[in-house]
PDB file of N, CA and C in Angstrom:
ATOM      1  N   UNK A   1      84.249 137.587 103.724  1.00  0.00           N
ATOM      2  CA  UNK A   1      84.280 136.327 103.010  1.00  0.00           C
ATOM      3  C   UNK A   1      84.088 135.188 104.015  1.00  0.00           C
ATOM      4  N   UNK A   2      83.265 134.028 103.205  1.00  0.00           N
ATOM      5  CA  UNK A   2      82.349 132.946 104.382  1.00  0.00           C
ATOM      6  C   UNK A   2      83.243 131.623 103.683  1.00  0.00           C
ATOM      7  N   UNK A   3      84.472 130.948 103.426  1.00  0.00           N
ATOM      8  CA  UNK A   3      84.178 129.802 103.575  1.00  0.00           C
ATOM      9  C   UNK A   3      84.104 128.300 103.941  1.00  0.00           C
ATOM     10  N   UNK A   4      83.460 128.307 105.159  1.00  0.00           N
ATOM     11  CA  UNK A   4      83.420 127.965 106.332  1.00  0.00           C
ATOM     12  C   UNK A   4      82.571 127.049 105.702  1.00  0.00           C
ATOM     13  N   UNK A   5      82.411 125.282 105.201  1.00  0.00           N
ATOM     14  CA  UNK A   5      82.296 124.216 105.193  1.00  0.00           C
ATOM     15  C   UNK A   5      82.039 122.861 106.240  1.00  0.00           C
ATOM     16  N   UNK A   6      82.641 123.897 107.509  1.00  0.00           N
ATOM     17  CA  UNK A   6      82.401 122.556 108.407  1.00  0.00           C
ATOM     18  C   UNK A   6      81.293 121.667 108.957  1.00  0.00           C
ATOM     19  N   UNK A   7      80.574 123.032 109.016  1.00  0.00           N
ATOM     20  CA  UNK A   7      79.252 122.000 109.182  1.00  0.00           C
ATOM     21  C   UNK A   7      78.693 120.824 108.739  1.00  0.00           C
ATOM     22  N   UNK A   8      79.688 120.489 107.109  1.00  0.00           N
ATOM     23  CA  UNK A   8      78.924 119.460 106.511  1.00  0.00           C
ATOM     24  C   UNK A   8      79.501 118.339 106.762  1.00  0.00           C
ATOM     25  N   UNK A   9      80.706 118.063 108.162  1.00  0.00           N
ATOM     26  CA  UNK A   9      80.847 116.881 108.752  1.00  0.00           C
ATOM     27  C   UNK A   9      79.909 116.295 109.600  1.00  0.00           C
ATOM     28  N   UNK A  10      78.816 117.090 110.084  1.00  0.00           N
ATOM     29  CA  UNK A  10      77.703 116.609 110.908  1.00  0.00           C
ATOM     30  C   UNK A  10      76.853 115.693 110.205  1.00  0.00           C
ATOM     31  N   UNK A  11      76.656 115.530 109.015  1.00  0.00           N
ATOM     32  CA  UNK A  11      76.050 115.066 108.165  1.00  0.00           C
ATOM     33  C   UNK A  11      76.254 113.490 108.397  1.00  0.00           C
ATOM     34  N   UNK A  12      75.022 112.552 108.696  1.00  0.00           N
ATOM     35  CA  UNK A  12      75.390 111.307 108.924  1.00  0.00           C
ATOM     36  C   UNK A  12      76.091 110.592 107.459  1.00  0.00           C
ATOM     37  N   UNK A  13      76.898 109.820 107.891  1.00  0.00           N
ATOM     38  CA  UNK A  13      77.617 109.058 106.891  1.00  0.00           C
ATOM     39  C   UNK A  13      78.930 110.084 106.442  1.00  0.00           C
ATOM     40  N   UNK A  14      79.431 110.906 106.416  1.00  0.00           N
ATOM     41  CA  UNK A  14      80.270 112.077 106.429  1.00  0.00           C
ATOM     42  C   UNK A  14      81.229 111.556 105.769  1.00  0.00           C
ATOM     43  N   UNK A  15      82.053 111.650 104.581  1.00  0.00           N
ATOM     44  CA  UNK A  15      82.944 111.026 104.109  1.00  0.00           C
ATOM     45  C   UNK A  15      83.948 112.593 103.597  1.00  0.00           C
ATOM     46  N   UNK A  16      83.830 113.223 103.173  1.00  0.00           N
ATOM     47  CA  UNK A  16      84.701 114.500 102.764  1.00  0.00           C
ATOM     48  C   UNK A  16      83.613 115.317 101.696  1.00  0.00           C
ATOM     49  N   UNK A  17      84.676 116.817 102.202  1.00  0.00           N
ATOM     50  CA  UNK A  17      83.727 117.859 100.997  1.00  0.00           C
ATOM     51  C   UNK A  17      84.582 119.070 101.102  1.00  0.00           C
ATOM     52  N   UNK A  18      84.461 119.253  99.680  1.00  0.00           N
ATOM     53  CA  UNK A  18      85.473 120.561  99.271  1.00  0.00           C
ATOM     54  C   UNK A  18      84.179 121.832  99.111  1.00  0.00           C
ATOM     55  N   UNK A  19      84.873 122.615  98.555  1.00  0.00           N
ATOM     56  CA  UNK A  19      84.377 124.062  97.227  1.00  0.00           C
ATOM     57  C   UNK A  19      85.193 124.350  96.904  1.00  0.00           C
ATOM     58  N   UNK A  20      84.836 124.478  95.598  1.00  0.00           N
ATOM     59  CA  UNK A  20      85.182 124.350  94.569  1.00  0.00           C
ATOM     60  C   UNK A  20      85.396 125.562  93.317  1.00  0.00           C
ATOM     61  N   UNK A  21      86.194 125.942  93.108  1.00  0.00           N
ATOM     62  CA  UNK A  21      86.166 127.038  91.613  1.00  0.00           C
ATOM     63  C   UNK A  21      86.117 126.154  90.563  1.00  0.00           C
ATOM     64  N   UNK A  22      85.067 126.446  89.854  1.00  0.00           N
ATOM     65  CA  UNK A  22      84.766 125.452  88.640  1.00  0.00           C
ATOM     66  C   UNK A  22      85.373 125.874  87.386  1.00  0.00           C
ATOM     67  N   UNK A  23      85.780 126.791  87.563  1.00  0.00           N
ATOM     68  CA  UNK A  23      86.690 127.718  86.410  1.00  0.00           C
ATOM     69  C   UNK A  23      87.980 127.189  86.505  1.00  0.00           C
ATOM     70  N   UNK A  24      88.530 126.709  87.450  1.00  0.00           N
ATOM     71  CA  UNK A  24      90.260 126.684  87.577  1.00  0.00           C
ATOM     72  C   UNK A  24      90.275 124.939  88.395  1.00  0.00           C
ATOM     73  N   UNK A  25      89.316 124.951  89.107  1.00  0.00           N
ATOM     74  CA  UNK A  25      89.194 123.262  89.824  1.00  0.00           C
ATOM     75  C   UNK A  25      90.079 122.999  90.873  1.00  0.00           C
ATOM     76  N   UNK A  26      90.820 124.226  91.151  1.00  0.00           N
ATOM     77  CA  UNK A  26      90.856 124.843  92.418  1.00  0.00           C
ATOM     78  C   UNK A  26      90.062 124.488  94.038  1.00  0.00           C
ATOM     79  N   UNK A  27      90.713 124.010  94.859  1.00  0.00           N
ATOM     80  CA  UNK A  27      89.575 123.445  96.236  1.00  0.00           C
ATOM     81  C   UNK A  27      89.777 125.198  96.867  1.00  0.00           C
ATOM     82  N   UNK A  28      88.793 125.573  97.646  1.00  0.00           N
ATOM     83  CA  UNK A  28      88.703 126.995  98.165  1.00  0.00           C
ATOM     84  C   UNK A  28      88.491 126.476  99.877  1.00  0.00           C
ATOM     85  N   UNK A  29      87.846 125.293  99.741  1.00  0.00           N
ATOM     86  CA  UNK A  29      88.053 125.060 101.322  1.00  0.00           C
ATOM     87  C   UNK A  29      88.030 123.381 101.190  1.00  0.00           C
ATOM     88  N   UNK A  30      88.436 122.730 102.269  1.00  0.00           N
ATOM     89  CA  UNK A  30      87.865 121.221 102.306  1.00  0.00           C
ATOM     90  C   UNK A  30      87.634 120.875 104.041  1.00  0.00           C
ATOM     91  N   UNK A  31      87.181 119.735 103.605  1.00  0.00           N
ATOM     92  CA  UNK A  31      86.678 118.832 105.395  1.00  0.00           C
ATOM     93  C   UNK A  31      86.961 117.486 104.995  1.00  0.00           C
ATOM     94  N   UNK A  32      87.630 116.973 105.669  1.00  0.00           N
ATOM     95  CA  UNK A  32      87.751 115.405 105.326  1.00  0.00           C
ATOM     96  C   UNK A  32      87.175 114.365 106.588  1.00  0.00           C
ATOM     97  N   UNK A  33      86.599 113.613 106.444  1.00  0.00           N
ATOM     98  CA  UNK A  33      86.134 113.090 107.514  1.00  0.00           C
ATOM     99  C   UNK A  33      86.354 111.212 107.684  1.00  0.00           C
ATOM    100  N   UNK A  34      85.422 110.347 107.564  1.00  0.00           N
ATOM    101  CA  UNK A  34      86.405 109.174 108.047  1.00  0.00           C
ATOM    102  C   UNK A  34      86.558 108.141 106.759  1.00  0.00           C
ATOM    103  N   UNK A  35      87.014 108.830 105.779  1.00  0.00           N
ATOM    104  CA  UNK A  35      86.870 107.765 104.176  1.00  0.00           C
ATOM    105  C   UNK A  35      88.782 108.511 104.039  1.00  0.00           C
ATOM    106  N   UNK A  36      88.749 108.097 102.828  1.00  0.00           N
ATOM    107  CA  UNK A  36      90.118 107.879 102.490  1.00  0.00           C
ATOM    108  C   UNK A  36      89.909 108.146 100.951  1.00  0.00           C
ATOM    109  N   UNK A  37      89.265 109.798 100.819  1.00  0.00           N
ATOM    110  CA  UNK A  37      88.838 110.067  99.739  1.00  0.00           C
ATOM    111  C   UNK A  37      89.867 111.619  99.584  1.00  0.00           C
ATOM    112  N   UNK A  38      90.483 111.430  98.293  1.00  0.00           N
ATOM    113  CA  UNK A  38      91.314 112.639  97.766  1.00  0.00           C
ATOM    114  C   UNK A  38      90.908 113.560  97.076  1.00  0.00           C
ATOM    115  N   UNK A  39      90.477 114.685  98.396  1.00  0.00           N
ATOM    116  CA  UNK A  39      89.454 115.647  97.814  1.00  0.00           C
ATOM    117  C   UNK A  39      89.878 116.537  96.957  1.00  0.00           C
ATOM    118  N   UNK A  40      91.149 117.030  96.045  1.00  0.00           N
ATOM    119  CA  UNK A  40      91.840 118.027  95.219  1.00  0.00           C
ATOM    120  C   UNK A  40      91.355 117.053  93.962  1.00  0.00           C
ATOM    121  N   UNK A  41      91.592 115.488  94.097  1.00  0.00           N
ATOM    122  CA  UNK A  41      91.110 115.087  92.712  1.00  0.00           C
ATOM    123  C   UNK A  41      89.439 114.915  92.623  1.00  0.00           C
ATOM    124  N   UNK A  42      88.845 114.932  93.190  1.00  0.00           N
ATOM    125  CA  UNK A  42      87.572 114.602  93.639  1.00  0.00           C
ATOM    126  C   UNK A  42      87.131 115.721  92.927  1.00  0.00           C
ATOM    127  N   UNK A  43      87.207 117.000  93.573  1.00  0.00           N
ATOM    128  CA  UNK A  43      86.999 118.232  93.014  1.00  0.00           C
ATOM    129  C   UNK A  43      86.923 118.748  91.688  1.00  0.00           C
ATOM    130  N   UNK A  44      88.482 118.800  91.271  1.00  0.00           N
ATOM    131  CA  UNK A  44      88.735 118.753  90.061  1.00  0.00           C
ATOM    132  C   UNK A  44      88.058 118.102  89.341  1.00  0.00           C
ATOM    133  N   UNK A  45      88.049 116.666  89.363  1.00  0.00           N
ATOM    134  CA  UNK A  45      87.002 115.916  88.234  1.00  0.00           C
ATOM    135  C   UNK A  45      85.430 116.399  88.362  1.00  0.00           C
ATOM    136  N   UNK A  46      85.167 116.467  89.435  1.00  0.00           N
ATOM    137  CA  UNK A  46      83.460 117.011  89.638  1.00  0.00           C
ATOM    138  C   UNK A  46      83.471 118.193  88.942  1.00  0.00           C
ATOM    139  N   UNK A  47      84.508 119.182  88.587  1.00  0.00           N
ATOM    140  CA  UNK A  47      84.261 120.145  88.226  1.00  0.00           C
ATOM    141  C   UNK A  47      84.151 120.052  86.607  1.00  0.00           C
ATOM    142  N   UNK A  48      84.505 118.904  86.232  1.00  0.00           N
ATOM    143  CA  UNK A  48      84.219 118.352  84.480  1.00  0.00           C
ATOM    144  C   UNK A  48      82.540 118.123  84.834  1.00  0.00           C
ATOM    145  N   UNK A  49      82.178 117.340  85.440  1.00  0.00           N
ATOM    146  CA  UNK A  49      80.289 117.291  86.006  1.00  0.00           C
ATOM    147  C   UNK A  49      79.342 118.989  85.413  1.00  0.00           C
ATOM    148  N   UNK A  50      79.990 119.469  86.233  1.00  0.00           N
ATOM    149  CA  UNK A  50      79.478 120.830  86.594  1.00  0.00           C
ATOM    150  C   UNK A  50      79.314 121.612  85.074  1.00  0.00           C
ATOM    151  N   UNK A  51      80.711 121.376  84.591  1.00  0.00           N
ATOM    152  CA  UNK A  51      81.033 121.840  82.809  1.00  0.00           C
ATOM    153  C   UNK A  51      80.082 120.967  81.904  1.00  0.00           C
ATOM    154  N   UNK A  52      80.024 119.656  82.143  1.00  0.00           N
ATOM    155  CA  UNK A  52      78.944 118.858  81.023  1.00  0.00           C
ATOM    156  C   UNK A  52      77.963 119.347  81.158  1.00  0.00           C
ATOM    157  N   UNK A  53      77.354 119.504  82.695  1.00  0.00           N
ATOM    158  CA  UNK A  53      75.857 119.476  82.533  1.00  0.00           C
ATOM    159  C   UNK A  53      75.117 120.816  82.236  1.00  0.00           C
ATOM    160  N   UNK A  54      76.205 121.818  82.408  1.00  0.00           N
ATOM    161  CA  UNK A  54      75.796 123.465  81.836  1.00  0.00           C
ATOM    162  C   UNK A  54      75.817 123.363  80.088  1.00  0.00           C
ATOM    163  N   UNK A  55      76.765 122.470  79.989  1.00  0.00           N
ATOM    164  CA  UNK A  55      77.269 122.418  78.029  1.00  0.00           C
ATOM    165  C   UNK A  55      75.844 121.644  77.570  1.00  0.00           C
ATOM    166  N   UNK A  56      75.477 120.869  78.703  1.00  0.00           N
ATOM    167  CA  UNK A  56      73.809 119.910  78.233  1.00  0.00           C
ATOM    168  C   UNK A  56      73.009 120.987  78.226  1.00  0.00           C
ATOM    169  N   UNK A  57      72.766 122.022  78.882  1.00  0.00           N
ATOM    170  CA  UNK A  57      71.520 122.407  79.349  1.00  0.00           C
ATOM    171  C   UNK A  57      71.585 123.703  77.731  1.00  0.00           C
ATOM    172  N   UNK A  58      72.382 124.262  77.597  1.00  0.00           N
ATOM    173  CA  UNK A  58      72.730 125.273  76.732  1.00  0.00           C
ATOM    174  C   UNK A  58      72.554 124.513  75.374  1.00  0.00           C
ATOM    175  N   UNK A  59      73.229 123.214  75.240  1.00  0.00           N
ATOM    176  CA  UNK A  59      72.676 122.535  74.033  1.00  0.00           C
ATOM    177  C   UNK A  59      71.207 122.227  73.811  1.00  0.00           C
ATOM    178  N   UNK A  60      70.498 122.016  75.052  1.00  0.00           N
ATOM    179  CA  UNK A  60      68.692 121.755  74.850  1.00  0.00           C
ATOM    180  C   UNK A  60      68.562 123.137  74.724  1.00  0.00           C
ATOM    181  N   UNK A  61      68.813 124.446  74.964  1.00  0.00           N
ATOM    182  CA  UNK A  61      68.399 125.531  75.206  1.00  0.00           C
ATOM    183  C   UNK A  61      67.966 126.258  76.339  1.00  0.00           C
ATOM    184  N   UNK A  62      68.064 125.407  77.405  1.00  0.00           N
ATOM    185  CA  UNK A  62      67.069 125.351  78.552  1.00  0.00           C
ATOM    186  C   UNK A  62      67.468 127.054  79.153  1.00  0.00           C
ATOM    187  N   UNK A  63      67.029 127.859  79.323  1.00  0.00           N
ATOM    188  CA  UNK A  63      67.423 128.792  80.359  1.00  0.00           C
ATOM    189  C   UNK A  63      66.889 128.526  81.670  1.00  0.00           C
ATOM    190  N   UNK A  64      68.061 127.735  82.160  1.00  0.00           N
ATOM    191  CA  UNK A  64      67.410 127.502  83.882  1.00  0.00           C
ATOM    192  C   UNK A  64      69.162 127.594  84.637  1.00  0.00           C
ATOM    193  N   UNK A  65      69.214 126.890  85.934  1.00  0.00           N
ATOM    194  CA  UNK A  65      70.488 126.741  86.391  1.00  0.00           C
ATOM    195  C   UNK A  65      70.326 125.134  87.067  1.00  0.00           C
ATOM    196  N   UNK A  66      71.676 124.468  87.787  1.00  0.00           N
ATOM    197  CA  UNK A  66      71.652 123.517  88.574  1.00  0.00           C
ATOM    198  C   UNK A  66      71.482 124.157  90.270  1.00  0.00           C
ATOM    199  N   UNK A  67      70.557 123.008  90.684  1.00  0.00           N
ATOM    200  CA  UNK A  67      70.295 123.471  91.875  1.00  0.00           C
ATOM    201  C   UNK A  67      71.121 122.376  92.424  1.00  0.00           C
ATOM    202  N   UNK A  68      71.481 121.198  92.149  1.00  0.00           N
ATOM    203  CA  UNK A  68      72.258 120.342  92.768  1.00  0.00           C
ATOM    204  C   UNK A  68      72.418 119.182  91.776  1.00  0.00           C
ATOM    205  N   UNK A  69      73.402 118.138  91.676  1.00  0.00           N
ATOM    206  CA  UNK A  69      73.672 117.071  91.633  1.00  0.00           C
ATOM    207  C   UNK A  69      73.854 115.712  91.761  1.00  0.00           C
ATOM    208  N   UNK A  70      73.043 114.502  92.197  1.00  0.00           N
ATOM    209  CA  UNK A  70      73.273 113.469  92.694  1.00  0.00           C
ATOM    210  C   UNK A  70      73.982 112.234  91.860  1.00  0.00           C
ATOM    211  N   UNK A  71      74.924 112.161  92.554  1.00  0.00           N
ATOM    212  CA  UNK A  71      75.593 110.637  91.434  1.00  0.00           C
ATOM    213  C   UNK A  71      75.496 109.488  92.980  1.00  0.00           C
ATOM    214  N   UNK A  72      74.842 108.994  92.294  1.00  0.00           N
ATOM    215  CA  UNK A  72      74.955 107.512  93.434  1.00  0.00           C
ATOM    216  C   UNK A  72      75.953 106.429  92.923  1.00  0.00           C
ATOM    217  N   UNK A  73      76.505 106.089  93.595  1.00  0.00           N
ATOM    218  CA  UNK A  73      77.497 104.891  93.591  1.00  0.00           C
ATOM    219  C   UNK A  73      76.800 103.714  94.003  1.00  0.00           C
ATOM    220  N   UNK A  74      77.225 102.265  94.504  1.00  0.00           N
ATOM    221  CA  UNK A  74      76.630 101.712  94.765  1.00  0.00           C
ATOM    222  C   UNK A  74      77.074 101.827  96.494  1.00  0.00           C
ATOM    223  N   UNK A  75      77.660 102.564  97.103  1.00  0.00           N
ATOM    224  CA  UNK A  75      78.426 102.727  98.276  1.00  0.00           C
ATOM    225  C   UNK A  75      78.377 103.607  98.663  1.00  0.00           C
ATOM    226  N   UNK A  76      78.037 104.370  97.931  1.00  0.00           N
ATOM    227  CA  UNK A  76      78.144 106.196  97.999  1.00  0.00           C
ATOM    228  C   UNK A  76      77.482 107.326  97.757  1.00  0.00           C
ATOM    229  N   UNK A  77      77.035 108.197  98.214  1.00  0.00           N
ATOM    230  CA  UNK A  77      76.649 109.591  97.411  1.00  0.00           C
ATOM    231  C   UNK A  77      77.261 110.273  97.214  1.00  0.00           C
ATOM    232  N   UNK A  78      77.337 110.991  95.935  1.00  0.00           N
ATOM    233  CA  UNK A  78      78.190 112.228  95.873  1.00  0.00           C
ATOM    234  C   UNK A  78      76.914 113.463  95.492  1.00  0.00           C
ATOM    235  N   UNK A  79      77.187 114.430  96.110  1.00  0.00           N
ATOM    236  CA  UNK A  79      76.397 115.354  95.882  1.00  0.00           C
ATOM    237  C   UNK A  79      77.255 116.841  95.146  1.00  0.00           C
ATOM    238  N   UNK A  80      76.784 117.350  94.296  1.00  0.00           N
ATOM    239  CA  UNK A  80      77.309 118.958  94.108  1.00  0.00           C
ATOM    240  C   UNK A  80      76.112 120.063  94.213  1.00  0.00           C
ATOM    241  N   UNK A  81      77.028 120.943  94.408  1.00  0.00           N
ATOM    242  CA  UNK A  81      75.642 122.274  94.738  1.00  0.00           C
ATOM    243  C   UNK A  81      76.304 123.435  94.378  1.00  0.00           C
ATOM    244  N   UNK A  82      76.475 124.150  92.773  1.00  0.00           N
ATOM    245  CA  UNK A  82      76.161 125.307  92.407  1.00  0.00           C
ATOM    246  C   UNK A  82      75.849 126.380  93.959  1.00  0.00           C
ATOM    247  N   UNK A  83      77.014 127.099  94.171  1.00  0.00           N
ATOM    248  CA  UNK A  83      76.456 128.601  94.970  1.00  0.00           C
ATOM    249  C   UNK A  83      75.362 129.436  94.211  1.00  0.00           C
ATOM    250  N   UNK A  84      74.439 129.660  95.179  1.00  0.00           N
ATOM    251  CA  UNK A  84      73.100 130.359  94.156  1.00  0.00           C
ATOM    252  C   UNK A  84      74.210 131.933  94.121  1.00  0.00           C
ATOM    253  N   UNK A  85      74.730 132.328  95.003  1.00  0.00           N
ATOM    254  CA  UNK A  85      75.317 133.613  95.040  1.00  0.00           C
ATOM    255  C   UNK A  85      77.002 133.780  93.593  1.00  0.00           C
ATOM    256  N   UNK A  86      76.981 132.404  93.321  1.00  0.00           N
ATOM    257  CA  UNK A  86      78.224 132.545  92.613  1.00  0.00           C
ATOM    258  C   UNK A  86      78.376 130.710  91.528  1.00  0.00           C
ATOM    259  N   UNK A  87      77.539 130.665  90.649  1.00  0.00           N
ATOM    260  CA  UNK A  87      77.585 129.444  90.208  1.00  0.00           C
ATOM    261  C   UNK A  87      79.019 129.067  89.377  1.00  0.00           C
ATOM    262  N   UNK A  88      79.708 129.698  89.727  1.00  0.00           N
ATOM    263  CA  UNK A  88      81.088 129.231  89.631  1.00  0.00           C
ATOM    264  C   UNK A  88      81.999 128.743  90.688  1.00  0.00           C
ATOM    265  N   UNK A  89      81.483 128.324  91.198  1.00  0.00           N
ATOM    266  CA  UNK A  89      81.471 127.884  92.650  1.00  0.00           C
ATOM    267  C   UNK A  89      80.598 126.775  92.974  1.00  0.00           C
ATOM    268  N   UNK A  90      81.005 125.652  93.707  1.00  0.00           N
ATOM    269  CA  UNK A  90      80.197 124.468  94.267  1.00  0.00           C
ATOM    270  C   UNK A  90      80.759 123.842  95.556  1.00  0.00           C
ATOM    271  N   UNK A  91      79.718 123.286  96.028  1.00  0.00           N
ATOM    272  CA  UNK A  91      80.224 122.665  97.120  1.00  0.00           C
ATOM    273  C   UNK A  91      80.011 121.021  96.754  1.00  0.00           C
ATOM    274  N   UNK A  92      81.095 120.113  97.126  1.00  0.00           N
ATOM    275  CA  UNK A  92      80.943 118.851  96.916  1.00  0.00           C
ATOM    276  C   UNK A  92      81.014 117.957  98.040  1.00  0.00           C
ATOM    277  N   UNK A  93      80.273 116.933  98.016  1.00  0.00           N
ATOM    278  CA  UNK A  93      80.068 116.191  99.237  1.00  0.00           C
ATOM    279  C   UNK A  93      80.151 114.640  99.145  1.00  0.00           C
ATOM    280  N   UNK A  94      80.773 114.271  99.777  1.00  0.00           N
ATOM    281  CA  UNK A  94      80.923 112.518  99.336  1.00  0.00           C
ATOM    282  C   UNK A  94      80.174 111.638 100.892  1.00  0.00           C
ATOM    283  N   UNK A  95      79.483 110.702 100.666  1.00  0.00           N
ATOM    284  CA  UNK A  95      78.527 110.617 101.886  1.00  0.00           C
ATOM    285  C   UNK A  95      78.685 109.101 101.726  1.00  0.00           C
ATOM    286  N   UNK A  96      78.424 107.992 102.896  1.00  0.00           N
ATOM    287  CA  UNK A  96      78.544 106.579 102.930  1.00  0.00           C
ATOM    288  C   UNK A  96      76.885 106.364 102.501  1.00  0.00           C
ATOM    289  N   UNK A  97      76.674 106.051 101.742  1.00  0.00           N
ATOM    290  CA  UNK A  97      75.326 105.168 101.260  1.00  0.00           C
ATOM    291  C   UNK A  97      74.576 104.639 102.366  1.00  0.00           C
ATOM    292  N   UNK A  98      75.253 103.841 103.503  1.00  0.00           N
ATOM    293  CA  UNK A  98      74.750 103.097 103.929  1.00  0.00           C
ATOM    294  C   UNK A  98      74.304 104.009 105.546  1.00  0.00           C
ATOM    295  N   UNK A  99      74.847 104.890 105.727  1.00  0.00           N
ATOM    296  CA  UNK A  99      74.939 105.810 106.589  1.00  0.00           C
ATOM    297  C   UNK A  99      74.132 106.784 106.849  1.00  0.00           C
ATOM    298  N   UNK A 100      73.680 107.206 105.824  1.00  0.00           N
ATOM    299  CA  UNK A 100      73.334 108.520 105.624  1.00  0.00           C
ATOM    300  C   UNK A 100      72.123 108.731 105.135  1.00  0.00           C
ATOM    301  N   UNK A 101      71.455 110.080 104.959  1.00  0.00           N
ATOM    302  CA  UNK A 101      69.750 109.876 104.884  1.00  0.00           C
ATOM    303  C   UNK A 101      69.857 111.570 103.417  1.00  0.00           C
ATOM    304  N   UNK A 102      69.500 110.640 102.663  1.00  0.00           N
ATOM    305  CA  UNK A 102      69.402 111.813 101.263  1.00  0.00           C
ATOM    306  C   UNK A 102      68.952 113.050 101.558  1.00  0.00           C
ATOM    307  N   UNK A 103      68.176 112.736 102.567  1.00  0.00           N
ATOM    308  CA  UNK A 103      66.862 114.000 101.962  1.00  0.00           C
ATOM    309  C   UNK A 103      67.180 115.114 103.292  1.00  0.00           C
ATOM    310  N   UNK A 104      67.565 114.523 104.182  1.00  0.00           N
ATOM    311  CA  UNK A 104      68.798 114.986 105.373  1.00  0.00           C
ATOM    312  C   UNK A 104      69.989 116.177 104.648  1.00  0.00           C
ATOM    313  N   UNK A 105      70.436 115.191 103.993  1.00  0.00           N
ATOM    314  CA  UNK A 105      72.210 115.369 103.498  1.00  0.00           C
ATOM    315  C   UNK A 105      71.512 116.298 102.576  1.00  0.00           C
ATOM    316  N   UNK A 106      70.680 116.924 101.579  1.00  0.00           N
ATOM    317  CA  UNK A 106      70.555 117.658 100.417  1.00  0.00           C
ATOM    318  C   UNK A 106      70.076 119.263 101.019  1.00  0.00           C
ATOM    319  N   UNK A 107      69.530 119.031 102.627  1.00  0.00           N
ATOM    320  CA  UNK A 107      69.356 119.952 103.027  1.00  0.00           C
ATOM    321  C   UNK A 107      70.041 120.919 104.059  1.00  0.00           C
ATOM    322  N   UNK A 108      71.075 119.599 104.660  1.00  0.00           N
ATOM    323  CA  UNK A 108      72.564 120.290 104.833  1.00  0.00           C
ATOM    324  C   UNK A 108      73.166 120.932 104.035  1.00  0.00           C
ATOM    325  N   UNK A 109      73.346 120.738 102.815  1.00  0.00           N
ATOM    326  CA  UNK A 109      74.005 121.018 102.000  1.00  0.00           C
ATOM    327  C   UNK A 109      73.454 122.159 101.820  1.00  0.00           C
ATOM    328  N   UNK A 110      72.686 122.644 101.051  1.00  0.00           N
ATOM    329  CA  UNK A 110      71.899 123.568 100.852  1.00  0.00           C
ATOM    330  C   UNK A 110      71.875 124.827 101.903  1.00  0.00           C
ATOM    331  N   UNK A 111      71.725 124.342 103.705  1.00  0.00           N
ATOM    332  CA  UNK A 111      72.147 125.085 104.399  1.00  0.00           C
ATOM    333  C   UNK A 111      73.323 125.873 104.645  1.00  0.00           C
ATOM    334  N   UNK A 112      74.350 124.659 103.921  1.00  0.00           N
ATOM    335  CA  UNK A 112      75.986 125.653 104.383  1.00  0.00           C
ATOM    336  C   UNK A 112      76.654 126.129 102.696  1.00  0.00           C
ATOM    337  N   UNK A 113      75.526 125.476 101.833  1.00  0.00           N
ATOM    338  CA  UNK A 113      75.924 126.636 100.886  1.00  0.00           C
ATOM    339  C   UNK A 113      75.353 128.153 100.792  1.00  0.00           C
ATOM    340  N   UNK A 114      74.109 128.138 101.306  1.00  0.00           N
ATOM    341  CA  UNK A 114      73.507 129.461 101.525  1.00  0.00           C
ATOM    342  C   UNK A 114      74.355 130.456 102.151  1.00  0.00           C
ATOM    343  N   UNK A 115      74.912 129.785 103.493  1.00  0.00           N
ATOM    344  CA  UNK A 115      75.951 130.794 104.145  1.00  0.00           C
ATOM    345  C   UNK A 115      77.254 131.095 104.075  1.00  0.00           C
ATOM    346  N   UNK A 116      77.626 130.347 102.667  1.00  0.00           N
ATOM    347  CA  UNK A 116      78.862 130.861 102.406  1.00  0.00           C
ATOM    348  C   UNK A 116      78.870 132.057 101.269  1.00  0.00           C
ATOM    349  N   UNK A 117      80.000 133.001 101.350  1.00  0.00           N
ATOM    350  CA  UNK A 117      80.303 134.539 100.944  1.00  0.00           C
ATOM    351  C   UNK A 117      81.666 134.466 100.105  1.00  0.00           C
ATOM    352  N   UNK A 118      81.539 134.732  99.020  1.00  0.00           N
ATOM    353  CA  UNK A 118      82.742 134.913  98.469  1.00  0.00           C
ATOM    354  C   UNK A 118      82.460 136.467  98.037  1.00  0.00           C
TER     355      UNK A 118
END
């Protein structure tokens, strides 16, 4: 079992990031970095995100999955990312807006969700 998260403090603008059981809203790991963000509630509520947008996709019919999430703030990114190995499972990421480079941060992400093992 992999879950080892840290990497995603390297990430410019670095504000905190859990994973997540989306079933229970449960944190399975976290990283907190230089914000003053409370990642057990952070989680938890993202994990209502994760529940709407599967309850959306099943209401259009769509048979597909989420590959990720972006909610922009006006200060902030928050990102989620569905484990391709376990979509009951996500990794969440809270990033400074002003800091940080999207297209950077979506492929971090992506990197240290690949290598995590449940």
């Amino acid at each position: 079992m992999n879950t080892d998260i840290s990497k995603l403090t390297e990430i410019d603008g670095f504000i905190g990031a859990c994973l997540v059981d989306s079933d229970s809203g449960l944190m399975l790991a976290s990283e907190s970095g230089n914000g003053n963000l409370d990642l057990e509630t952070a989680g938890a509520a993202n994990m209502e995100v994760v529940r709407a947008k599967n309850a959306a996709m099943k209401a259009l019919g769509l048979d597909d999955h989420i590959e990720d999430v972006l909610i922009s703030l006006g200060t902030q990114y928050h990102l989620i990312r569905p484990l391709a190995s376990n979509p009951e499972v996500f990794v969440y990421v809270a990033l400074d807006r002003a800091k940080s480079n999207l297209g950077m941060a979506r492929l971090a992400v992506k990197n240290v969700e690949s290598a995590i093992k449940l």
